[in-house]
Protein backbone atom coordinates (compact mmCIF):
# COMPACT_ATOMS: atom_id res chain seq x y z
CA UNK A 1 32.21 15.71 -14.38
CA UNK A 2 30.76 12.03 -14.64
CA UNK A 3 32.25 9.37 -12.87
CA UNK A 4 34.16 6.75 -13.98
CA UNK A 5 32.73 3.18 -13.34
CA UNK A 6 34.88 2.23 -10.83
CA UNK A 7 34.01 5.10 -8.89
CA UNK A 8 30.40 4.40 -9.56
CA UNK A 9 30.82 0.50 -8.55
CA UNK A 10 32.74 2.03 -5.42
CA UNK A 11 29.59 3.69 -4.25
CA UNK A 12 27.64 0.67 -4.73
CA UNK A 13 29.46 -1.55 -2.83
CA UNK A 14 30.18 1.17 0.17
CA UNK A 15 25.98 1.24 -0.13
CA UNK A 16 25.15 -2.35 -0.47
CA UNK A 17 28.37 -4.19 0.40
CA UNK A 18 28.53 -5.87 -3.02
CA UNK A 19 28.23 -5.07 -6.51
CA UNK A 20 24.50 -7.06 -7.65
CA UNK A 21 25.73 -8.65 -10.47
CA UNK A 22 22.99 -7.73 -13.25
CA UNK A 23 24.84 -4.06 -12.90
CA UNK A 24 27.70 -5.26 -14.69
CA UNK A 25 25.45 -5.67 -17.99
CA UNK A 26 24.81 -1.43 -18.09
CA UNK A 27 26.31 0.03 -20.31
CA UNK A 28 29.56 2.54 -19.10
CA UNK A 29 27.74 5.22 -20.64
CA UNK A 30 24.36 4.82 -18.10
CA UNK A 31 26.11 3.54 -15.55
CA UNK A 32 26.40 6.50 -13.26
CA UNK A 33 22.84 7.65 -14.22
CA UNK A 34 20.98 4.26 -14.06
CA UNK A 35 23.16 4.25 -10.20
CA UNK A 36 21.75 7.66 -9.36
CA UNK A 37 18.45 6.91 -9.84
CA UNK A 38 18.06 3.43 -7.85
CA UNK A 39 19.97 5.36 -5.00
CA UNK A 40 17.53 7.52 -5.00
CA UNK A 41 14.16 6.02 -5.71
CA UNK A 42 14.62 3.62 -3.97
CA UNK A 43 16.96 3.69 -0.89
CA UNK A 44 16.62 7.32 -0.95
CA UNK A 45 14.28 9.54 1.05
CA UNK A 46 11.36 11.04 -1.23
CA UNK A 47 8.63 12.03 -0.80
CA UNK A 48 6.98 9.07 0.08
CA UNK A 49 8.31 7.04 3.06
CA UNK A 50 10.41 3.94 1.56
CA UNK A 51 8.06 1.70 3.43
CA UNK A 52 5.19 2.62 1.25
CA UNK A 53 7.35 2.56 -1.82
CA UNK A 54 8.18 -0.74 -1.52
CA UNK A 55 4.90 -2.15 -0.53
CA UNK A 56 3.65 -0.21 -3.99
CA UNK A 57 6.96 -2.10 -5.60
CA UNK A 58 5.59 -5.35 -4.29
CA UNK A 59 1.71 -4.50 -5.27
CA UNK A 60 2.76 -3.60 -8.73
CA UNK A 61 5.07 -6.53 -9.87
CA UNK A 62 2.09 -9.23 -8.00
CA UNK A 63 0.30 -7.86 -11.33
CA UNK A 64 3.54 -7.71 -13.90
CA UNK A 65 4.69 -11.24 -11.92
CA UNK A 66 8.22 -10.36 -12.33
CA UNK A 67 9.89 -12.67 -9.72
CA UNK A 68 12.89 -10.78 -9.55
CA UNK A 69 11.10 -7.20 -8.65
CA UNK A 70 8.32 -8.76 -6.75
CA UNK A 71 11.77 -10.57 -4.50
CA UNK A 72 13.90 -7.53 -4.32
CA UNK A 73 10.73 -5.37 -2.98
CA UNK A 74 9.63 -7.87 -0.78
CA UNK A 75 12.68 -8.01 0.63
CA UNK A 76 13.19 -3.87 0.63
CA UNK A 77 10.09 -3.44 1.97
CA UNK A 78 10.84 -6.11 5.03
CA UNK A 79 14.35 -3.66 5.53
CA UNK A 80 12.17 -0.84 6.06
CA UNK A 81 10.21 -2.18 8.23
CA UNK A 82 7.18 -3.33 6.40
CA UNK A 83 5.46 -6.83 8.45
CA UNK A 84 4.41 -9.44 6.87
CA UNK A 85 0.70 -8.35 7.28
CA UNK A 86 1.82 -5.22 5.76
CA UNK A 87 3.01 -7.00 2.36
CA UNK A 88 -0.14 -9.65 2.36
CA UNK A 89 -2.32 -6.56 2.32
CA UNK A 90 -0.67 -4.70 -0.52
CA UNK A 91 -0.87 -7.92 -2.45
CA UNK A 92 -4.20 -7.76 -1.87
CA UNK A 93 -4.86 -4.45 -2.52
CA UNK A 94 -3.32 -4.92 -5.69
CA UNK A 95 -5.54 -8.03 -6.41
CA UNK A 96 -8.81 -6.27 -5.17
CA UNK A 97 -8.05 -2.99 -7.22
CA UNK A 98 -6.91 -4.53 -10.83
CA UNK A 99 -10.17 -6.69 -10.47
CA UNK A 100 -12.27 -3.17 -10.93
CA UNK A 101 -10.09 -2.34 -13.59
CA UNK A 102 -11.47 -5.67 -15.01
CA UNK A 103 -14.86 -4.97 -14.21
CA UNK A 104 -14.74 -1.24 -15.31
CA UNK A 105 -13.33 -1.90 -18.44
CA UNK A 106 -15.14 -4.66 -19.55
CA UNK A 107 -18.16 -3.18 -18.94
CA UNK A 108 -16.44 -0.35 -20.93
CA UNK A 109 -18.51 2.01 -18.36
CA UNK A 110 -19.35 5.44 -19.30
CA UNK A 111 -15.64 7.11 -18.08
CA UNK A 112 -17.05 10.83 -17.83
CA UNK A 113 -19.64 9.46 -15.52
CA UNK A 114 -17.55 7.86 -13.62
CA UNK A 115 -15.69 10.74 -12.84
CA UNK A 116 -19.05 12.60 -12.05
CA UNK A 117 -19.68 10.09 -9.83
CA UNK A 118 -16.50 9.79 -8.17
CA UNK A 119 -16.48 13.94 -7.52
CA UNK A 120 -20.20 13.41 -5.61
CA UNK A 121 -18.89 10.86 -3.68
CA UNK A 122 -15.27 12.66 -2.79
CA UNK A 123 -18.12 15.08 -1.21
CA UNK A 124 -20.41 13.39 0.38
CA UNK A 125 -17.53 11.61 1.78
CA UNK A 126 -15.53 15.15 2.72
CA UNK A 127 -18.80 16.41 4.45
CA UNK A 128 -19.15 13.49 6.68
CA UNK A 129 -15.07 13.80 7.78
């Protein structure tokens, strides 16, 4: 049976001591579902360790340069114990990796042989591990 919204804004605020106030603009009828799904992605365990979740969250919106999500997984990613180091190099990764994606695609290079490529060195690189 789905839960009403005050049971829904009950378990927020028993999770995060207060209810963030953009979750009063979902809808009643997502409200339990949109809930279920941040508890679980991202304060939940899964398979990947929150840490590295939130250093992806903070990779990912250095690139869609949404203030708000590149703050809140900052922020997560300091709670779970990410250092500052940590976060600099994700942001960097992120910077280093959509540059390639830049390069690649300009170049529009040959994607088939890129994948070739990419198998022969996956490889080489195995046989040397």
């Amino acid at each position: 049976m789905a839960k009403s919204r005050a049971e829904v804004e009950a378990d927020i605020k028993e999770t995060l001591g207060l209810v963030p106030h953009f979750f009063s603009r979902i809808p009643d009828a997502f409200m339990e579902p949109e809930w279920e799904v941040f508890k679980r992605m991202e304060l939940g365990e899964t398979l990947i360790p929150n840490k590295y979740k939130e250093l992806m969250g903070v990779a990912l919106h250095a690139e869609t340069k949404c203030g708000y999500c590149t703050l809140f997984h900052t922020e997560a990613a300091k709670l779970f114990g990410a250092t500052d180091e940590e976060i600099q190099e994700a942001v960097h990764y992120a910077k280093t990796s959509l540059g390639w994606s830049a390069y690649l695609n300009g170049i529009r290079e040959d994607y088939d042989a890129f994948a070739a490529e990419l198998a022969q060195i996956g490889d080489h690189m195995s046989a040397r591990a």
